[in-house]
PDB file of N, CA and C in Angstrom:
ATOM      1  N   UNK A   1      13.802 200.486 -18.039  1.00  0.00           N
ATOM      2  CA  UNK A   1      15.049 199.892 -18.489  1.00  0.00           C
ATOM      3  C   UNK A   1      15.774 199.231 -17.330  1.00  0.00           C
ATOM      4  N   UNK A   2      15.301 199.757 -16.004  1.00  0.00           N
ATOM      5  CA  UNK A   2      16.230 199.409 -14.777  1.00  0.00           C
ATOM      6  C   UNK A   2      15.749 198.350 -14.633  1.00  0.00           C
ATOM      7  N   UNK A   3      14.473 198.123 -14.384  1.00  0.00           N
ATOM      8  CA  UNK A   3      13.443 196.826 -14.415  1.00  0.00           C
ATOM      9  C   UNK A   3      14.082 195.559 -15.461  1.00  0.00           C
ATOM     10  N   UNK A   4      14.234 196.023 -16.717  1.00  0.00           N
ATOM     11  CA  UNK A   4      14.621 194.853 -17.810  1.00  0.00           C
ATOM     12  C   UNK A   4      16.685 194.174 -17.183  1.00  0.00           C
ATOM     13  N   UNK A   5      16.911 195.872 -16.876  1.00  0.00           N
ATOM     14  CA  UNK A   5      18.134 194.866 -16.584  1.00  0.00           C
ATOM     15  C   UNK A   5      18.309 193.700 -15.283  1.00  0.00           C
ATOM     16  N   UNK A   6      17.323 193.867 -14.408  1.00  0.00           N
ATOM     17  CA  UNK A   6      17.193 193.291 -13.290  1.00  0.00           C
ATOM     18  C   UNK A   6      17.010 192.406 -13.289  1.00  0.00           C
ATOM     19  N   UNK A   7      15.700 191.833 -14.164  1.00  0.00           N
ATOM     20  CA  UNK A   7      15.440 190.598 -15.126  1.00  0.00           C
ATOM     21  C   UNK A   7      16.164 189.733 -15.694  1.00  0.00           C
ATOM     22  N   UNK A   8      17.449 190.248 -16.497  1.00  0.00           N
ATOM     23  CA  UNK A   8      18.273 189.650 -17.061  1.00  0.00           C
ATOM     24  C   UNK A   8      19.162 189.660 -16.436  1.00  0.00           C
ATOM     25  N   UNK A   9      20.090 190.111 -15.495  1.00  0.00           N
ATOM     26  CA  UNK A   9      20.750 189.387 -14.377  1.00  0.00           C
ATOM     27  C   UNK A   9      19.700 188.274 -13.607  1.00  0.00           C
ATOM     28  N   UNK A  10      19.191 188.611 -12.820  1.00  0.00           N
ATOM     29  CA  UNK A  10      18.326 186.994 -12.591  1.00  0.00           C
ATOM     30  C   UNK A  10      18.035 186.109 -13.217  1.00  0.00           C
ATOM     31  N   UNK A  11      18.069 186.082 -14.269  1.00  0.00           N
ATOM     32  CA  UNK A  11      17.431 185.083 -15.444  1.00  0.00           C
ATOM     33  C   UNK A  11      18.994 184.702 -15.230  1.00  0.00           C
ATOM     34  N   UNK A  12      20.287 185.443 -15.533  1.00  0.00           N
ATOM     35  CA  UNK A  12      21.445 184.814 -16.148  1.00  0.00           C
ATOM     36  C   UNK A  12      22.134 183.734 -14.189  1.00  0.00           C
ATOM     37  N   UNK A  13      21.496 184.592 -13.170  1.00  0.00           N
ATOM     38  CA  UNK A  13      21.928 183.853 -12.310  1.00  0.00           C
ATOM     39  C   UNK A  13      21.462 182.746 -11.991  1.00  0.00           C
ATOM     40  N   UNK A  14      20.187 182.414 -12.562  1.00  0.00           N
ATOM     41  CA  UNK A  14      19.134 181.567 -11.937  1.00  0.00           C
ATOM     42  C   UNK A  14      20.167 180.253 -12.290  1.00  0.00           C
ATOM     43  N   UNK A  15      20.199 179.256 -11.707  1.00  0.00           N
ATOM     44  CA  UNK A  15      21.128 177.978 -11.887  1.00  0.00           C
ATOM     45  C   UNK A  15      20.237 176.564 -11.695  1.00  0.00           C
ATOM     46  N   UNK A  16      18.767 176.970 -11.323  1.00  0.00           N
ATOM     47  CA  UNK A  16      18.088 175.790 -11.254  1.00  0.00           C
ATOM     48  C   UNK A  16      17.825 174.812 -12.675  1.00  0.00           C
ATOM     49  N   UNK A  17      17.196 175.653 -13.924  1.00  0.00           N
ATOM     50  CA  UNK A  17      17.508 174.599 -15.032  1.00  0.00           C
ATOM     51  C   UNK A  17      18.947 173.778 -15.216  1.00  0.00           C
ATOM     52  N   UNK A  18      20.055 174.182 -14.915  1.00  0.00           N
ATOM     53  CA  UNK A  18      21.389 173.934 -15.160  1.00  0.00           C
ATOM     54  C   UNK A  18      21.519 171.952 -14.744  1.00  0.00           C
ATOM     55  N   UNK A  19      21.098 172.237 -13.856  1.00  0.00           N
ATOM     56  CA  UNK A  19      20.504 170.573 -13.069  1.00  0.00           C
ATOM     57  C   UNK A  19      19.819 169.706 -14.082  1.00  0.00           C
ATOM     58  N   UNK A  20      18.254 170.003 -14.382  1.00  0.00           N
ATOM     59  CA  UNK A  20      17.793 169.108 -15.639  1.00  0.00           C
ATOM     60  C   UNK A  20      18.648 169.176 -16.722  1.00  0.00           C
ATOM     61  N   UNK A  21      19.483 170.213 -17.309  1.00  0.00           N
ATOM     62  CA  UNK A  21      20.484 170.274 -18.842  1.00  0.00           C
ATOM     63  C   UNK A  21      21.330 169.089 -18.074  1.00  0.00           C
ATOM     64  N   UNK A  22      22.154 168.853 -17.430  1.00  0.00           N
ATOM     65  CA  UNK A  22      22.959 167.809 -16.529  1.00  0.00           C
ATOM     66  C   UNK A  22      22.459 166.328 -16.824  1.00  0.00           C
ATOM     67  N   UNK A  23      20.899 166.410 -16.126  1.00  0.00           N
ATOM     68  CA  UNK A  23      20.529 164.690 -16.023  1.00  0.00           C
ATOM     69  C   UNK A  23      19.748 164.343 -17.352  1.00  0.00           C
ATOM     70  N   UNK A  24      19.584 165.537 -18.155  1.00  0.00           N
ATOM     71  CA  UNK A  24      19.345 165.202 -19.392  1.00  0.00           C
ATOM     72  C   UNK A  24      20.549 164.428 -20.220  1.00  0.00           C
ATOM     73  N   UNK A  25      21.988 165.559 -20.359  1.00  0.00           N
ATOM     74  CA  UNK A  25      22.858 164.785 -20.586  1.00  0.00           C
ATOM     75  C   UNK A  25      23.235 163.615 -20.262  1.00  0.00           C
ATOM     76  N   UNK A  26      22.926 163.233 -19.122  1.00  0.00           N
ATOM     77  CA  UNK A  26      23.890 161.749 -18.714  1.00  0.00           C
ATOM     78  C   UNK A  26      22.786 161.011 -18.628  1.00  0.00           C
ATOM     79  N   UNK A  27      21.422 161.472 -19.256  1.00  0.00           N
ATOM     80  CA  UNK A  27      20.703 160.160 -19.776  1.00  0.00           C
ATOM     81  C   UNK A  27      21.047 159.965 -20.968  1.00  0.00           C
ATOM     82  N   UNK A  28      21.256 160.960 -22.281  1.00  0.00           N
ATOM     83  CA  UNK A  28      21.128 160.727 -23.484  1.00  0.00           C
ATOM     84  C   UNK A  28      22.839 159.720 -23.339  1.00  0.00           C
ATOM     85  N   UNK A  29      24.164 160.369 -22.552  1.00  0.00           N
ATOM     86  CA  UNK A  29      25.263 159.196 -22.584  1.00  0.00           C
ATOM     87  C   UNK A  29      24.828 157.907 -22.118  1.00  0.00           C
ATOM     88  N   UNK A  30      24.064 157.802 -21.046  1.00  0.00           N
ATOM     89  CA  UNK A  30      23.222 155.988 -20.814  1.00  0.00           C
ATOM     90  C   UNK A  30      22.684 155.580 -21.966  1.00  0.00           C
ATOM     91  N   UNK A  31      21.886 156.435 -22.800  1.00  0.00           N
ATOM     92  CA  UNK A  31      21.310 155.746 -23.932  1.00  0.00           C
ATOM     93  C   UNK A  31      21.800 155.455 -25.120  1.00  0.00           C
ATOM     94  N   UNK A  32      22.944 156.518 -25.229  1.00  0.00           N
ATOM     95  CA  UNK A  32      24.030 156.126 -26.163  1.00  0.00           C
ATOM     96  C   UNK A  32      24.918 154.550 -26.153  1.00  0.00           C
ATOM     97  N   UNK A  33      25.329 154.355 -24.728  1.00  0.00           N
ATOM     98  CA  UNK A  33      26.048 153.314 -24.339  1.00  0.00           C
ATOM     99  C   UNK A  33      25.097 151.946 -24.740  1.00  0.00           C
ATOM    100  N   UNK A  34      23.556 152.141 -24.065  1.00  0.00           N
ATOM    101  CA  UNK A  34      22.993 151.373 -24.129  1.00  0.00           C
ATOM    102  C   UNK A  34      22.864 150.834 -25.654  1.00  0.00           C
ATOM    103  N   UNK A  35      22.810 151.515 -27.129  1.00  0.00           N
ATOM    104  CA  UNK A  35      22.361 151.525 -28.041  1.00  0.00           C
ATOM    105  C   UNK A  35      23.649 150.444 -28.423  1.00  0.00           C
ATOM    106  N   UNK A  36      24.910 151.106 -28.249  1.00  0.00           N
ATOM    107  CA  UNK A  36      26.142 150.415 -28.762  1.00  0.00           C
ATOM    108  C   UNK A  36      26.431 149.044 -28.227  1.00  0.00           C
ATOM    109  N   UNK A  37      25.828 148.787 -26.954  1.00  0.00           N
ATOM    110  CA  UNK A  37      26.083 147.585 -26.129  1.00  0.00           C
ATOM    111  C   UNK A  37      25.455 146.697 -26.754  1.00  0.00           C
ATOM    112  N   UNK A  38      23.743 146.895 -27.246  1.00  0.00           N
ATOM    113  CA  UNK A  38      22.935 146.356 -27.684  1.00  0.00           C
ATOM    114  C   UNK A  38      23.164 145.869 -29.234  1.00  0.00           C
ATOM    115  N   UNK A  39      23.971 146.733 -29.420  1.00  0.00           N
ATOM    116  CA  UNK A  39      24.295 146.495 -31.406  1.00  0.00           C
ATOM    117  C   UNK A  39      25.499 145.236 -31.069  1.00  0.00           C
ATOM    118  N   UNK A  40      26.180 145.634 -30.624  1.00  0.00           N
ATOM    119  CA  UNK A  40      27.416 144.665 -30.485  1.00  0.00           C
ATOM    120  C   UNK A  40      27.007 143.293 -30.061  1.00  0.00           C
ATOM    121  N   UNK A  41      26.282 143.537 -28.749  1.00  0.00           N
ATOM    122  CA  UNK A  41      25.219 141.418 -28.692  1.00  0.00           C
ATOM    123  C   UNK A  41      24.679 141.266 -29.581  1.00  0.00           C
ATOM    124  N   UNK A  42      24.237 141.899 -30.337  1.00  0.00           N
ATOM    125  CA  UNK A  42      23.515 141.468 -31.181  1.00  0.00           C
ATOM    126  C   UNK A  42      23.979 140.627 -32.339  1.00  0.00           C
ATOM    127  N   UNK A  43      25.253 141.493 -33.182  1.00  0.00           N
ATOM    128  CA  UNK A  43      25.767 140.900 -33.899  1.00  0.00           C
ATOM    129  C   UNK A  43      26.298 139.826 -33.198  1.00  0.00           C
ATOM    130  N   UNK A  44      27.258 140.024 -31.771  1.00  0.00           N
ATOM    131  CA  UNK A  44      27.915 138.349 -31.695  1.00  0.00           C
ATOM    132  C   UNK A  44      26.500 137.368 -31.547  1.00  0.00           C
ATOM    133  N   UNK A  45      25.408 137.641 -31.319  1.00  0.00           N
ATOM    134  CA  UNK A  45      23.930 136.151 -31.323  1.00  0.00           C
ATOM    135  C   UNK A  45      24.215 136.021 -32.683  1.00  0.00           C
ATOM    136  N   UNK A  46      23.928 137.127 -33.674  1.00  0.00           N
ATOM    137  CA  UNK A  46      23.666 136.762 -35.110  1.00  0.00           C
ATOM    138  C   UNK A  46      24.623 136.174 -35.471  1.00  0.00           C
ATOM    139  N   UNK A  47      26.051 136.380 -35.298  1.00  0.00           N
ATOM    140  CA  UNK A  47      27.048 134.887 -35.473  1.00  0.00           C
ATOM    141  C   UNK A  47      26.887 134.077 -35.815  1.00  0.00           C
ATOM    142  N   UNK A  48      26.569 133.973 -34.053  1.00  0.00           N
ATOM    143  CA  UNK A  48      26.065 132.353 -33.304  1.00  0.00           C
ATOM    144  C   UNK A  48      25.300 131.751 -34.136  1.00  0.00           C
ATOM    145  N   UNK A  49      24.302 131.972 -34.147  1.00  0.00           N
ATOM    146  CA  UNK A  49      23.383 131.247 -35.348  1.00  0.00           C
ATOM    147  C   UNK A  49      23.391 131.379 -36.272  1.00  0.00           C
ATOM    148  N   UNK A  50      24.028 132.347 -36.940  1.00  0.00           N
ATOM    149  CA  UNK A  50      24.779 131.651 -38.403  1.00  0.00           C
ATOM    150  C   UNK A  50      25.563 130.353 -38.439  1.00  0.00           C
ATOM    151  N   UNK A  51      26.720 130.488 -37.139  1.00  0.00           N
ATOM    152  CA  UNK A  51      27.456 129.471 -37.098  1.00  0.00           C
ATOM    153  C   UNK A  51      26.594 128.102 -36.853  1.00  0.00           C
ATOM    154  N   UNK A  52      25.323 128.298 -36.439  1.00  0.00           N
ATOM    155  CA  UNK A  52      24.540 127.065 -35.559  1.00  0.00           C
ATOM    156  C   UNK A  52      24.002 126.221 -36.973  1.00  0.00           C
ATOM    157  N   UNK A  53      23.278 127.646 -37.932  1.00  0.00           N
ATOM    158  CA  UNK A  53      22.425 126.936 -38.815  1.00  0.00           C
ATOM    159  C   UNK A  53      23.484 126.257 -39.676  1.00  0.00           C
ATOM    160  N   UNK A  54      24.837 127.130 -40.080  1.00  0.00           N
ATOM    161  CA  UNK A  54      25.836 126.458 -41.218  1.00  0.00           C
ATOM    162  C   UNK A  54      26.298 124.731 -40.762  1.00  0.00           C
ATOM    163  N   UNK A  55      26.015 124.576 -39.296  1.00  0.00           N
ATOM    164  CA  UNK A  55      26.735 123.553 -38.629  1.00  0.00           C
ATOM    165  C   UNK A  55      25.371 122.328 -38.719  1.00  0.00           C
ATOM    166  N   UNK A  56      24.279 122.949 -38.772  1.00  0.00           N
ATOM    167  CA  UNK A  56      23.062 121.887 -39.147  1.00  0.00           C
ATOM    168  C   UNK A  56      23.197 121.770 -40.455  1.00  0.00           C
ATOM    169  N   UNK A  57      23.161 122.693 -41.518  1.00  0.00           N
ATOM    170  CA  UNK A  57      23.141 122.606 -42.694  1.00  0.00           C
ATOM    171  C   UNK A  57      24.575 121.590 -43.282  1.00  0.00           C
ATOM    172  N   UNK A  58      25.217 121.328 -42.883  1.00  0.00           N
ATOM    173  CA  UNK A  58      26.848 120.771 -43.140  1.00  0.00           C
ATOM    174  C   UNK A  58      27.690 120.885 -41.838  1.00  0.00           C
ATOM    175  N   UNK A  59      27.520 119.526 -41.668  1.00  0.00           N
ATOM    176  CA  UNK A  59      27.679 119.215 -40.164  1.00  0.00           C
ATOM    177  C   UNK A  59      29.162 118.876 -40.580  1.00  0.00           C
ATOM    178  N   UNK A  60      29.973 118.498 -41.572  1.00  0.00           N
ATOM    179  CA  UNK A  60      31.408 118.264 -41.468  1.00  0.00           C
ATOM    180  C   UNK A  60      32.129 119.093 -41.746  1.00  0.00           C
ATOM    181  N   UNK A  61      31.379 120.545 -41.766  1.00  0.00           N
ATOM    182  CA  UNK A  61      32.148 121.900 -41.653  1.00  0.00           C
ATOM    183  C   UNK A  61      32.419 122.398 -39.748  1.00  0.00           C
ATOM    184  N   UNK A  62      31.622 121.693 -39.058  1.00  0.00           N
ATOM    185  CA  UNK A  62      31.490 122.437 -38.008  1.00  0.00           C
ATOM    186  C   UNK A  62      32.988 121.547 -36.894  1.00  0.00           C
ATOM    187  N   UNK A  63      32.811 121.965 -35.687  1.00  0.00           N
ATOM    188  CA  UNK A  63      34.407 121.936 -34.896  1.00  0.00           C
ATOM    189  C   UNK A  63      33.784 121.435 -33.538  1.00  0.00           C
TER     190      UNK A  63
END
C-alpha cells in the first residue's frame, strides 16, 4: 500500500506531460483562428465574383 501511495504522488507531481497539454492547446487556438480567417476570405472572394460575374452579365448595373 506504501508502494501504491508513492506512485501516486509521483504520478500527481510529474509536470512533464503538462507541456504537450499546453502546445497542444495553442495549436488547436492557431487552428481555430486559422479556420475563421479562412471562412471570412473566403466569403469576401465569393462576393467579389459574384459582383464580377453580375457586372459581365449586366454591365449597366455595375459602378
Amino acid at each position: 500500500m506504501k508502494h501504491f501511495a508513492l506512485v501516486v504522488r509521483k504520478f500527481l507531481e510529474d509536470d512533464r506531460g503538462l507541456t504537450a497539454l499546453e502546445y497542444g492547446l495553442i495549436a488547436a487556438v492557431l487552428v481555430i483562428a486559422v479556420i475563421v480567417t479562412v471562412t471570412l476570405v473566403a466569403q469576401q472572394v465569393d462576393a467579389t465574383y459574384v459582383n464580377v460575374k453580375n457586372c459581365v452579365l449586366s454591365p449597366s448595373t455595375c459602378k
